[in-house]
Protein backbone atom coordinates (compact mmCIF):
# COMPACT_ATOMS: atom_id res chain seq x y z
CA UNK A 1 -33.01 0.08 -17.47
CA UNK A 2 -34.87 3.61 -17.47
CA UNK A 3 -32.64 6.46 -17.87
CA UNK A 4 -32.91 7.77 -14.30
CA UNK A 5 -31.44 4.85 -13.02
CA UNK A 6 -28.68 4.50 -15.66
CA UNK A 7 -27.91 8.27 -15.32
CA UNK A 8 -27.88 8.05 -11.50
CA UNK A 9 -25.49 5.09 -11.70
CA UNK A 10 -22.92 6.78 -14.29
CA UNK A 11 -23.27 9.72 -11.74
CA UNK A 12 -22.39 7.60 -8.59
CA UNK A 13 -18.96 6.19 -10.88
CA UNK A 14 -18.18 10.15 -11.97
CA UNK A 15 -18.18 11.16 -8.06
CA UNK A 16 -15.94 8.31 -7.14
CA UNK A 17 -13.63 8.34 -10.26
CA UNK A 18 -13.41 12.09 -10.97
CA UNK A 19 -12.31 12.98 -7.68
CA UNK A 20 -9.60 13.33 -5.24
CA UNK A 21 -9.16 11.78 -1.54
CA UNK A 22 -11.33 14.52 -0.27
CA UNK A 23 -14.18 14.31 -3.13
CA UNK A 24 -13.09 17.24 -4.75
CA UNK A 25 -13.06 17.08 -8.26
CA UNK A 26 -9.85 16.80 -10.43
CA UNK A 27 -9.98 18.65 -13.44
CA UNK A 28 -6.99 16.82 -14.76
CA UNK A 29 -9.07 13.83 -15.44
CA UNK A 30 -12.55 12.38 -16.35
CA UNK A 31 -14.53 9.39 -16.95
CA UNK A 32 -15.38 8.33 -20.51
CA UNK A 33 -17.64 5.44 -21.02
CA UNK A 34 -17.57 2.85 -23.94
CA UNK A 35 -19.84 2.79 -26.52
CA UNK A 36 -20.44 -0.83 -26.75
CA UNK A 37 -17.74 -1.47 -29.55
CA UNK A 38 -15.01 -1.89 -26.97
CA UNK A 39 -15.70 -6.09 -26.24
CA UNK A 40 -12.31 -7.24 -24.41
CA UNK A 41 -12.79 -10.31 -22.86
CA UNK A 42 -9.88 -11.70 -20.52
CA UNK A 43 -8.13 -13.39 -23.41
CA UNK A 44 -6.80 -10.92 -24.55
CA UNK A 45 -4.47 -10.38 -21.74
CA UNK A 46 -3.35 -13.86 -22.09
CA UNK A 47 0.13 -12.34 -23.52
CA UNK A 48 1.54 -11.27 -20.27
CA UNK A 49 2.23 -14.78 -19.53
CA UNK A 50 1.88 -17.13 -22.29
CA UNK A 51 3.18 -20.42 -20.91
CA UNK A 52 0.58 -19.63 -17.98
CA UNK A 53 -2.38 -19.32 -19.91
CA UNK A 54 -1.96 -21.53 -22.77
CA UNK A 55 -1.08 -19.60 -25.66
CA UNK A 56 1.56 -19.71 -27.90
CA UNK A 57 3.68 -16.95 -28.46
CA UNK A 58 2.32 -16.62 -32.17
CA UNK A 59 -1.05 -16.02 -30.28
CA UNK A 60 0.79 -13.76 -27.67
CA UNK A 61 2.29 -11.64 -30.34
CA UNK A 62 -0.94 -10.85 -31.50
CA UNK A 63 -2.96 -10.04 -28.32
CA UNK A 64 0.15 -7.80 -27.74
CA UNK A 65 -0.44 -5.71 -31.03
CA UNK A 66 -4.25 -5.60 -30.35
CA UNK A 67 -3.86 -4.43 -26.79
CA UNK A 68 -1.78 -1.42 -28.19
CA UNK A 69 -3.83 -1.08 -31.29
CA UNK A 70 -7.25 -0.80 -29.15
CA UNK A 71 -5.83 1.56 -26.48
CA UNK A 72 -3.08 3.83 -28.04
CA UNK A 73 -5.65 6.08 -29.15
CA UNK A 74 -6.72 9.98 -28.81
CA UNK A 75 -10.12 11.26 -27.27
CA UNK A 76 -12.19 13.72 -27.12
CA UNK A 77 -13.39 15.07 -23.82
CA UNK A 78 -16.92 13.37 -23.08
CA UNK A 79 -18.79 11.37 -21.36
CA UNK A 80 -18.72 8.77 -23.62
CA UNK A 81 -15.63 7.63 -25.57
CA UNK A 82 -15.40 9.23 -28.25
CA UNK A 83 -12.02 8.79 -30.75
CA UNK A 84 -9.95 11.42 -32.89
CA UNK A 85 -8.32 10.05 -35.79
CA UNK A 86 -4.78 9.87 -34.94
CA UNK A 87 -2.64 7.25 -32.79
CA UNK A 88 -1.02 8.39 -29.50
CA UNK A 89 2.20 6.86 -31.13
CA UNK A 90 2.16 8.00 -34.20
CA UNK A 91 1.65 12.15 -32.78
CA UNK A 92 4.34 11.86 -30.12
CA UNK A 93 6.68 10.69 -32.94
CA UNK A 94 5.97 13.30 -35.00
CA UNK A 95 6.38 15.74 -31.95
CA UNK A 96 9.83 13.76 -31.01
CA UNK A 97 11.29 14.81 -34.35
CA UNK A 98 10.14 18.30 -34.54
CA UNK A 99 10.52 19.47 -30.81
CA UNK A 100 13.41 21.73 -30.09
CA UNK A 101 14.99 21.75 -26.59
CA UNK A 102 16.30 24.97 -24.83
CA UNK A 103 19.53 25.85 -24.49
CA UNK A 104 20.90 24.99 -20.91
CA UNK A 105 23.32 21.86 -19.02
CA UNK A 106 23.45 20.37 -16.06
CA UNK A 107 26.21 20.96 -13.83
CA UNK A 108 29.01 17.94 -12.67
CA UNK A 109 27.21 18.25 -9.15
CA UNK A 110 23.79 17.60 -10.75
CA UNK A 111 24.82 15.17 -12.97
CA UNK A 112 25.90 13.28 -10.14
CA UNK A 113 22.51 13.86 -8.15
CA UNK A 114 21.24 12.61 -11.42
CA UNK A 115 23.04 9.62 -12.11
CA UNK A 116 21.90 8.53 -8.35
CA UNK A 117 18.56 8.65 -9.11
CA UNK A 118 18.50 6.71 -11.86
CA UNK A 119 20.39 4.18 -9.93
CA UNK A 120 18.28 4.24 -6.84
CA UNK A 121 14.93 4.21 -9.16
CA UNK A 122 16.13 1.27 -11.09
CA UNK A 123 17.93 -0.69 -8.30
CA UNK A 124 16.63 -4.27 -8.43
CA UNK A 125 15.75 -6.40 -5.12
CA UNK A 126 13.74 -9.46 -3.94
CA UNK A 127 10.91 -9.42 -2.58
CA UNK A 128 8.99 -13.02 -2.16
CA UNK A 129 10.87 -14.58 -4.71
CA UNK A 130 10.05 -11.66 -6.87
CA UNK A 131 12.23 -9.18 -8.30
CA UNK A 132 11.36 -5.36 -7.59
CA UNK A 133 12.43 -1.97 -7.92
CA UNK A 134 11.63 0.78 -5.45
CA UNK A 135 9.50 2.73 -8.03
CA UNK A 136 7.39 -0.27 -8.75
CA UNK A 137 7.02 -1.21 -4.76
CA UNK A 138 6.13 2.60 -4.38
CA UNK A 139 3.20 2.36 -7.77
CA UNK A 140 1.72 -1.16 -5.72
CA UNK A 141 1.46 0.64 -2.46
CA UNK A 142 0.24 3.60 -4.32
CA UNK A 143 -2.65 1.53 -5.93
CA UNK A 144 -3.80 -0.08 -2.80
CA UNK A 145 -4.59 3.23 -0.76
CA UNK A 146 -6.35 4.19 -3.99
CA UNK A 147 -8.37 1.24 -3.68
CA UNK A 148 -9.28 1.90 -0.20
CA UNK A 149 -10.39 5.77 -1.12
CA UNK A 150 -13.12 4.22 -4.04
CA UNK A 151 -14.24 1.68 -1.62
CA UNK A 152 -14.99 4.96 1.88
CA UNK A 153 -16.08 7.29 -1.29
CA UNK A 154 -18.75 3.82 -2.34
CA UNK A 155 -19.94 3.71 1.32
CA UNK A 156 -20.18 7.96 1.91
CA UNK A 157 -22.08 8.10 -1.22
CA UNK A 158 -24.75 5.72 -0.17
CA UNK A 159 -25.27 7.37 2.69
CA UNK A 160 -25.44 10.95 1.32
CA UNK A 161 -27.52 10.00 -1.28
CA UNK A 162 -30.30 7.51 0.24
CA UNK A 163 -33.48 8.76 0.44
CA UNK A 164 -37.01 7.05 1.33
CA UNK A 165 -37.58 3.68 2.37
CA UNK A 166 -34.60 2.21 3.84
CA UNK A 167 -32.40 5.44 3.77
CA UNK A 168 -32.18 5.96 7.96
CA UNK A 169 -30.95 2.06 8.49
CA UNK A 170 -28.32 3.18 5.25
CA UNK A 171 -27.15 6.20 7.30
CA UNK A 172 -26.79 4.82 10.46
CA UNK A 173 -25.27 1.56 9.49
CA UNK A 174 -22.78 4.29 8.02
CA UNK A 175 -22.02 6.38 10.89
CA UNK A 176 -21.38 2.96 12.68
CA UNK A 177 -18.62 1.97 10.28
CA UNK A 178 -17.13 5.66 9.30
CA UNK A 179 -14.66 5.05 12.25
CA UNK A 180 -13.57 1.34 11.00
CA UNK A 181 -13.70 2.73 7.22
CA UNK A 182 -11.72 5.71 8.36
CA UNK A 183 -8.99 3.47 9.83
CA UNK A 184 -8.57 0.95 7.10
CA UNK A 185 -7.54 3.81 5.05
CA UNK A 186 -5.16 5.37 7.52
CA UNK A 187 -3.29 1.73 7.76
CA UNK A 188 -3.61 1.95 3.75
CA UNK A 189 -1.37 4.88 3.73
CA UNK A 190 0.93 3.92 6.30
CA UNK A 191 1.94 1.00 4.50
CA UNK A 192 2.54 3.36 1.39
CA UNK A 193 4.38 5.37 3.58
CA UNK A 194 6.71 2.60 4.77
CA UNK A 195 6.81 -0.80 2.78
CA UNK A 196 6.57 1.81 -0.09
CA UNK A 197 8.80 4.48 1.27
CA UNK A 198 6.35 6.92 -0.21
CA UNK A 199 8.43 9.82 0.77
CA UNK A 200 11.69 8.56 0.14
CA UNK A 201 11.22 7.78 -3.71
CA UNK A 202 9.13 10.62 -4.07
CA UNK A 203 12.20 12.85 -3.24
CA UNK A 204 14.14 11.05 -5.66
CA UNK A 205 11.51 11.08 -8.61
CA UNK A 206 11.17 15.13 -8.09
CA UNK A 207 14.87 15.19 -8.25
CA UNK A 208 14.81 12.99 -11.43
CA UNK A 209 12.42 15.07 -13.31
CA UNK A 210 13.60 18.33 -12.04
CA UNK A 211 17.31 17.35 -13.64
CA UNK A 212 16.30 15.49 -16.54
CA UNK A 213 14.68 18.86 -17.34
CA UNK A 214 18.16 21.14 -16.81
CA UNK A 215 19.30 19.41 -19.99
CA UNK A 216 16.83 19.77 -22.07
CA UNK A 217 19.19 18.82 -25.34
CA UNK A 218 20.46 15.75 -23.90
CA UNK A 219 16.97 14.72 -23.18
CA UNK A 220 15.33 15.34 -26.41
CA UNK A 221 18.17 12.89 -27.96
CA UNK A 222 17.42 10.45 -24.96
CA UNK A 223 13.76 10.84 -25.69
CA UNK A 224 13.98 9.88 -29.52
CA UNK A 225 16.43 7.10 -28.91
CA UNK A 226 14.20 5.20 -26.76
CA UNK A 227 11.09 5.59 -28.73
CA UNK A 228 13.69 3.87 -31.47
CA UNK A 229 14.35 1.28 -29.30
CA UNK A 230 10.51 0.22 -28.41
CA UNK A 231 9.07 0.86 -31.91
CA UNK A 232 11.52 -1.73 -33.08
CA UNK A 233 9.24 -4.38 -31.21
CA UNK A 234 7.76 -6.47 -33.77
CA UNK A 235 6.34 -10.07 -34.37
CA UNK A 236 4.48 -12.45 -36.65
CA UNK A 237 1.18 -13.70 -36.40
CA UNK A 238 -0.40 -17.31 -37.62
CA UNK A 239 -0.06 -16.65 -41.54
CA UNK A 240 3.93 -14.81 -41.04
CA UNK A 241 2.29 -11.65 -41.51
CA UNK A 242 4.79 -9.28 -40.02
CA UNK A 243 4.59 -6.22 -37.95
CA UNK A 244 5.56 -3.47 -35.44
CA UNK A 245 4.06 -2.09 -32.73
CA UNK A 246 5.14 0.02 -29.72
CA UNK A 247 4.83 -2.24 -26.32
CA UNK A 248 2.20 -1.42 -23.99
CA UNK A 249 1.19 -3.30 -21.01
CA UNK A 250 -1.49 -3.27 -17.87
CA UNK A 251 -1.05 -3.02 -14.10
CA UNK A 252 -1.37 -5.01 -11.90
CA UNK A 253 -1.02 -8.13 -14.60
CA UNK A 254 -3.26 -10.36 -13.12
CA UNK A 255 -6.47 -8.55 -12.31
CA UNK A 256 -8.65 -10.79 -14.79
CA UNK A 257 -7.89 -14.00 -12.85
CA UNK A 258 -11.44 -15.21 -11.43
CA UNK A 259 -9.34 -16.10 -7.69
CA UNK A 260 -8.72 -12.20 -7.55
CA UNK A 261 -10.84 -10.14 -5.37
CA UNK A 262 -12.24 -6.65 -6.95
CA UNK A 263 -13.91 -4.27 -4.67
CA UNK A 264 -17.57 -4.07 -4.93
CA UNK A 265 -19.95 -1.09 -6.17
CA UNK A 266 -23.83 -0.48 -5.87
CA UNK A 267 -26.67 1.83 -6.23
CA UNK A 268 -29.61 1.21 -4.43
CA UNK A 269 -33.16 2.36 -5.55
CA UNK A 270 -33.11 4.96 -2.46
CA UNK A 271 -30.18 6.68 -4.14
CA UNK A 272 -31.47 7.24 -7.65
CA UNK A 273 -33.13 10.84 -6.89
CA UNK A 274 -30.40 12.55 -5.21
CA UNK A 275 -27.88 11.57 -7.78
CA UNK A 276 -30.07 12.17 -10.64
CA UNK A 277 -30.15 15.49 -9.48
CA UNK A 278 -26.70 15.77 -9.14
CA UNK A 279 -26.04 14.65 -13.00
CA UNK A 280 -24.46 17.13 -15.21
CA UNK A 281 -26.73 18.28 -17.31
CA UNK A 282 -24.61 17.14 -20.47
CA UNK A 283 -24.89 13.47 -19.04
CA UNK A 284 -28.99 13.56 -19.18
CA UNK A 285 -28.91 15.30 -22.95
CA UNK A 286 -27.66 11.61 -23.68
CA UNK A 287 -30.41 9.00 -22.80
CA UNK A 288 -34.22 9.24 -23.95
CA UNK A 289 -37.03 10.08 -21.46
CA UNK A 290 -39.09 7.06 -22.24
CA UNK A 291 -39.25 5.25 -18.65
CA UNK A 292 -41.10 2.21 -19.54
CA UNK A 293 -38.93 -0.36 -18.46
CA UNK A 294 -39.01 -2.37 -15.38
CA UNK A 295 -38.44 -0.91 -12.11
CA UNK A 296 -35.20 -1.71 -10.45
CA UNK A 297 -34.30 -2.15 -6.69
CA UNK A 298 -30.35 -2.76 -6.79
CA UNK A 299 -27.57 -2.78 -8.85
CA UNK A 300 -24.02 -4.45 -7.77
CA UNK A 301 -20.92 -5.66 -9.15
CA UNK A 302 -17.62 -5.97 -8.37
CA UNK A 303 -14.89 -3.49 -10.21
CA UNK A 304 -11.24 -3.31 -11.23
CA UNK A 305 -9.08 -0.11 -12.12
CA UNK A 306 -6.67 -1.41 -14.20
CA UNK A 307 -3.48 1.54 -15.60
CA UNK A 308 -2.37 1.14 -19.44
CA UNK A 309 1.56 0.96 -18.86
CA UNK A 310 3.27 3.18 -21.76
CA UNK A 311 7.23 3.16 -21.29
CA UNK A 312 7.51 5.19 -24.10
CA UNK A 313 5.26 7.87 -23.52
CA UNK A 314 6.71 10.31 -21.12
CA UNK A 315 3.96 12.51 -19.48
CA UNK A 316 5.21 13.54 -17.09
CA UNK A 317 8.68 13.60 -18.48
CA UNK A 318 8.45 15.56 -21.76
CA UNK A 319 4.39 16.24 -22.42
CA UNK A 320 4.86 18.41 -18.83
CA UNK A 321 7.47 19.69 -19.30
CA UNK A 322 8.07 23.61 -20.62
CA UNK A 323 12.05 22.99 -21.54
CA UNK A 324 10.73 22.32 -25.33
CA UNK A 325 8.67 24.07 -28.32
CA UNK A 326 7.56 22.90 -32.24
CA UNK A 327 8.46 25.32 -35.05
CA UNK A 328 6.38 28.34 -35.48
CA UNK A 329 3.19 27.68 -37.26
CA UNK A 330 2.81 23.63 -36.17
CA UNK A 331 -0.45 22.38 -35.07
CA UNK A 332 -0.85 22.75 -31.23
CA UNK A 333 -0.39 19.61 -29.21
CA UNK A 334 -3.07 20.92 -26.44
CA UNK A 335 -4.88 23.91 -25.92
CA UNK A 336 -6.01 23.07 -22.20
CA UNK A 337 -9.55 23.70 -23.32
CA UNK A 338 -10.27 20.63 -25.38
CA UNK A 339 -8.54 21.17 -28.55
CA UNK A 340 -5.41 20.38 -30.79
CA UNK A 341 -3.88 17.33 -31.72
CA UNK A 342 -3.89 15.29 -27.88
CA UNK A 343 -7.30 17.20 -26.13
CA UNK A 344 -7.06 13.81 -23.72
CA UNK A 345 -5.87 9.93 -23.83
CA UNK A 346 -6.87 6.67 -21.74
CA UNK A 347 -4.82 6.31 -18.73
CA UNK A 348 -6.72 3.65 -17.17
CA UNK A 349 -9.41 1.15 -17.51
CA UNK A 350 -12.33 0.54 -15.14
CA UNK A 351 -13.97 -3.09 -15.86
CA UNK A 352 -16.98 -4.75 -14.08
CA UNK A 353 -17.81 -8.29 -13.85
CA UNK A 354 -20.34 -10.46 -11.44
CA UNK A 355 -22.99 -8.10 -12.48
CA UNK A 356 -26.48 -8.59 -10.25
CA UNK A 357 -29.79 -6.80 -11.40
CA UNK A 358 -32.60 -6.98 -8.75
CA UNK A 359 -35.93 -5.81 -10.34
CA UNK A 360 -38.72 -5.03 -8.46
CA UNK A 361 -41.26 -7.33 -10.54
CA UNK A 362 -40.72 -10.48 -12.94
CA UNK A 363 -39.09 -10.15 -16.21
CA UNK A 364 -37.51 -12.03 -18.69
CA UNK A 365 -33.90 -13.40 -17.81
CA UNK A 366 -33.05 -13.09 -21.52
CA UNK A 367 -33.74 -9.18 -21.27
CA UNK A 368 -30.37 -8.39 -19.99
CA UNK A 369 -27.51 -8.97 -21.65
CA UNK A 370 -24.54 -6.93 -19.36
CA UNK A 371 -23.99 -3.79 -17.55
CA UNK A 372 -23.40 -2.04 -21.11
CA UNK A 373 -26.52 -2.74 -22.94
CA UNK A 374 -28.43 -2.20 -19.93
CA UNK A 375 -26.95 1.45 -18.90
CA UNK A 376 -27.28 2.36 -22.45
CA UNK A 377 -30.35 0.91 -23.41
CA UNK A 378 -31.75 4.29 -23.80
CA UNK A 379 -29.20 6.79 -25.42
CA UNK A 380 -30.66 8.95 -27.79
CA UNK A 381 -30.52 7.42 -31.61
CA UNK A 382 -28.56 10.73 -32.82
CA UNK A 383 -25.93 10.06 -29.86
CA UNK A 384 -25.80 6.16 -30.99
CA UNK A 385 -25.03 6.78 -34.60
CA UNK A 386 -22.16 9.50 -34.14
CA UNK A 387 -20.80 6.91 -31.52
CA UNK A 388 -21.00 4.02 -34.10
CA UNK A 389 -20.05 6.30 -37.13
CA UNK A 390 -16.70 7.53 -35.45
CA UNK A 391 -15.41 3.84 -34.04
CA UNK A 392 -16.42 1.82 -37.08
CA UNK A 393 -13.59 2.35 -39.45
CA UNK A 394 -10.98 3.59 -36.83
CA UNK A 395 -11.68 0.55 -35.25
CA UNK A 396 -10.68 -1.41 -38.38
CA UNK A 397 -7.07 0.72 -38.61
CA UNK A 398 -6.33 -0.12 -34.80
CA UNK A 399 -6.91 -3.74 -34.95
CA UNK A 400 -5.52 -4.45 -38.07
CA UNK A 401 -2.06 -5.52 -38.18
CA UNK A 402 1.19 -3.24 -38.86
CA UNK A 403 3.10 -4.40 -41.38
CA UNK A 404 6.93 -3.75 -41.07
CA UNK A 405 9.94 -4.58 -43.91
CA UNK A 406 11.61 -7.22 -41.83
CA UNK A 407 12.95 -9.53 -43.99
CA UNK A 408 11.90 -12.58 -41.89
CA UNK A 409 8.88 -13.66 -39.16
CA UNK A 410 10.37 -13.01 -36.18
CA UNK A 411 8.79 -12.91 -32.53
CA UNK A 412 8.65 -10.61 -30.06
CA UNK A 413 11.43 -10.07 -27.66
CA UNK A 414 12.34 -7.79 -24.56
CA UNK A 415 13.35 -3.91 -25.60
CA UNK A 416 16.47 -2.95 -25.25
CA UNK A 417 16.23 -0.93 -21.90
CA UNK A 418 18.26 2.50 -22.34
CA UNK A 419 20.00 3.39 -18.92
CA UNK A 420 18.41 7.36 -18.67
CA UNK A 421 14.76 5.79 -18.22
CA UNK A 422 13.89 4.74 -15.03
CA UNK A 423 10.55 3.20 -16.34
CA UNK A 424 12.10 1.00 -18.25
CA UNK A 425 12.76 -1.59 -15.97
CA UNK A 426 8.89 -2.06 -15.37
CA UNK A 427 8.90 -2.79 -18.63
CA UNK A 428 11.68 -5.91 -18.68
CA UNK A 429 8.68 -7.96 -16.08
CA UNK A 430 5.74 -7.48 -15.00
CA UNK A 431 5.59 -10.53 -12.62
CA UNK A 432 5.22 -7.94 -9.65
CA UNK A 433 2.56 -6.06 -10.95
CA UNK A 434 -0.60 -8.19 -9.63
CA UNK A 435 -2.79 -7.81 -6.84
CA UNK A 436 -1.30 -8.52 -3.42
CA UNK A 437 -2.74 -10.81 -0.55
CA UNK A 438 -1.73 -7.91 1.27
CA UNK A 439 -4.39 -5.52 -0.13
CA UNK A 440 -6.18 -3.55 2.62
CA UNK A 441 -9.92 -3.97 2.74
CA UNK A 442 -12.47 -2.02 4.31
CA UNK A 443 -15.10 -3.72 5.67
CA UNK A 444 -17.67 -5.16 3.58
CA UNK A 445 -20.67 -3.37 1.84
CA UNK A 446 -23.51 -4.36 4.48
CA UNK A 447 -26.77 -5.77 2.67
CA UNK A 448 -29.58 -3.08 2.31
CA UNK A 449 -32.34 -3.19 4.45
CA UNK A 450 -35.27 -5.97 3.93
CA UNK A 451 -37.47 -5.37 1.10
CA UNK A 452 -40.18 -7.68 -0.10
CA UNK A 453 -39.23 -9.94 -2.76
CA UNK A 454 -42.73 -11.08 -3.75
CA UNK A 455 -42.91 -11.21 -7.45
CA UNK A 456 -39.41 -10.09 -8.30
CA UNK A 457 -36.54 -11.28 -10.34
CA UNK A 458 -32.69 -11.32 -9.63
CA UNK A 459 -30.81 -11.63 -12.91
CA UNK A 460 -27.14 -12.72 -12.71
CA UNK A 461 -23.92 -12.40 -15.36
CA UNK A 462 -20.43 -13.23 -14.52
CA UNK A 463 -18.81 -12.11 -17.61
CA UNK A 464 -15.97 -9.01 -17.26
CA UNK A 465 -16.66 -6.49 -19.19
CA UNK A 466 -14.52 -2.99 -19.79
CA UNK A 467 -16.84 -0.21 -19.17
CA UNK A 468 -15.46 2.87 -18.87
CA UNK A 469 -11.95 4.69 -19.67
CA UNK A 470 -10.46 6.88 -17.22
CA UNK A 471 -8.79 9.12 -19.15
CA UNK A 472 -6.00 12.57 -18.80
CA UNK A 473 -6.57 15.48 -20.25
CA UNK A 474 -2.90 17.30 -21.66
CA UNK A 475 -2.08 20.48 -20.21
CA UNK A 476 -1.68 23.24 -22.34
CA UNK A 477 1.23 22.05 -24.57
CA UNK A 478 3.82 22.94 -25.92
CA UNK A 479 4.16 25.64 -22.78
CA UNK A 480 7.43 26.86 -23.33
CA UNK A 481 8.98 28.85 -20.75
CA UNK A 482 10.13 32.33 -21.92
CA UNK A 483 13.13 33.00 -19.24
CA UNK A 484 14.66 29.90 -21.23
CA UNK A 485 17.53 30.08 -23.45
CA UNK A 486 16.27 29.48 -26.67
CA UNK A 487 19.14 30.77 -28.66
């Protein structure tokens, strides 16, 4: 693939990903994409439900501590993924132990508010057989409207950006389905709105953070006895090798399954121009010039955005907050621009799979591989070698296993779920975190106009592959607010 085509393409996945509801971009967040030594294949979320899939829990214990391993760790802001030395978990317990709160209590009236919601967070019902809390119906709700935005933003895009050939029947067909498209995402929300009583649990999570925050003491201890709890996770694998590791899980749980539907993405040879042009300039200093490979007409496969599930890693919670600060003279968690110990981290994962290449002339089937080698075919040998020279030995710390001092093998259980977080309860099951046959679908991508196919090739691969980390950038941090008591 020439590096017009791959650059446009990355460029078409940065406008959709990087951006709000009304394409503006969100600073909060970018798009980072793999380097090629990030090959997950769907077996490794077998551990979500062992009996389901096969696998015995020996085998699910350690698919458990690689999932962690691969994507607890810290990044630098770029375009491609590029890894800082330190574990998320291993900085945030460092922080946890050195952080000291302010100086302030919450009232018996708040308390109360408090108390209530925790309780109305946390409160457990059936839905379908399944049981659910109202945070977790709110998050599936939540996810489906976001859906429903990539899938208008896919369609607006390849009408903005079609040019030549083709590119009148593109904009039309558009302006005939804005209204429909427009629609779908209006019922999208309302059913966020009500089956996920959007505003309703919204009300009580600002209450819960704005309280949890009035004690910031209390808190801090709450904070450090949970992490406790969850690093005390551990398991054995095949050879009673023993070792720790601090849960992490993926919503929704079943996205890898072949019978679910992912939405579908393209770019279209009419489109390359006008997002090439649109490429940040940073993005082109990437790929080589050299153009030499076969022409393509379309590029399609279908994609899943799939959210890393930390329970113990409060964001929002503590990494947000400005009720805490580290001793004088410790190393700054985030400057906002980029630096200190947590610039950014991977908050979600985009993968790919049912991958079609149509070329404009023959060429050889064996020539492409997947999505990855094709898109990065061409990155300059200088960018390829500081890629491969930072992953290589982290890579060989993250998926080798922790050893603990437990005096036995033992296998991994449930964490004990203290009663302050109102996360934890997502952690206890994920049974209700899959894609719903309710999901709300805009209609369907129509085919591009007729093209002459005389002499051409259409190469297929079904595989999934991960290709890209959506990832958060921390907020200045520690931020401490001066009109605290820090007495």
């Amino acid at each position: 693939m020439n590096a017009s085509i791959a650059i446009a393409l990355l460029t078409k996945l940065k406008l959709i990903f990087e951006t709000d509801a009304s394409s503006e971009k969100q600073d909060q967040k970018f798009l980072a994409f793999q380097n090629g030594e990030f090959t997950v294949g769907k077996e490794l979320f077998y551990f979500i439900e062992p009996s389901k899939y096969g696998i015995s829990l020996t085998e699910a214990n350690v698919k458990r501590n690689e999932f962690a391993g691969l994507f607890n760790f810290v990044a630098q802001q770029a375009d491609m993924v590029t890894i800082l030395p330190d574990m998320l978990p291993d900085i945030y317990s460092t922080v946890l132990k050195k952080a000291i709160a302010a100086n302030s209590h919450r009232t018996p009236a708040q308390e109360e508010q408090y108390r209530n919601a925790i309780e109305y967070l946390n409160r457990e019902e059936t839905q379908a057989g399944t049981v659910i809390t109202p945070l977790a119906r709110y998050e599936q709700y939540q996810q489906l409207y976001k859906t429903c935005i990539s899938e208008y933003k896919t369609r607006q895009l390849q009408a903005a950006m079609a040019e030549g050939a083709g590119a009148e029947a593109v904009k039309a067909q558009w302006n005939t389905d804005e209204p429909a498209l427009k629609n779908e995402l209006s019922k999208a929300l309302l059913l966020w709105e009500t089956k996920g009583k959007k505003q309703e649990v919204e009300n009580w999570l600002g209450i819960f953070n704005q309280l949890a925050g009035a004690a910031p003491v209390s808190l801090l201890a709450d904070l450090r006895s949970d992490y406790e709890l969850f690093a005390k996770t551990s398991g054995a694998d095949g050879l009673a090798a023993e070792f720790s590791y601090l849960p992490t899980l993926f919503n929704p749980s079943n996205f890898f399954e072949e019978q679910v539907a992912w939405p579908q993405l393209s770019l279209d040879k009419m489109e390359v121009a006008a997002l090439y042009e649109k490429a940040p300039e940073a993005l082109k200093r990437l790929f080589e010039k050299g153009d030499s490979e076969p022409e393509i007409r379309r590029i399609s496969f279908e994609y899943a955005v799939v959210t890393i599930v930390r329970d113990w890693f409060p964001f929002k919670e503590f990494f947000q907050q400005r009720f805490w600060k580290l001793p004088a003279g410790e190393a700054v968690i985030a400057d906002g621009n980029g630096g200190g110990l947590i610039p950014s981290f991977p908050e979600k994962l985009i993968f790919v799979r049912n991958l079609v290449i149509s070329f404009e002339t023959l060429v050889q089937p064996a020539a492409v591989k997947n999505l990855s080698s094709e898109l990065f075919f061409r990155l300059e040998p200088q960018v390829k070698r500081q890629l491969k020279a930072k992953s290589a030995v982290l890579f060989e710390k993250r998926l080798s296993l922790r050893r603990s001092t437990l005096a036995a093998p033992v296998v991994a259980t449930d964490v004990p779920v203290a009663t302050r977080r109102f996360s934890s309860a997502l952690f206890k099951t994920a049974d209700f975190r899959k894609f719903s046959g309710s999901v709300v679908k805009p209609p369907p991508v129509p085919p591009t106009p007729p093209v002459s196919t005389a002499g051409s090739t259409e190469i297929k691969s079904p595989e999934m592959e991960l290709l890209a980390f959506i990832c958060r950038k921390m907020p200045l941090c520690p931020n401490p607010d001066p009109n605290l008591d820090w007495s």
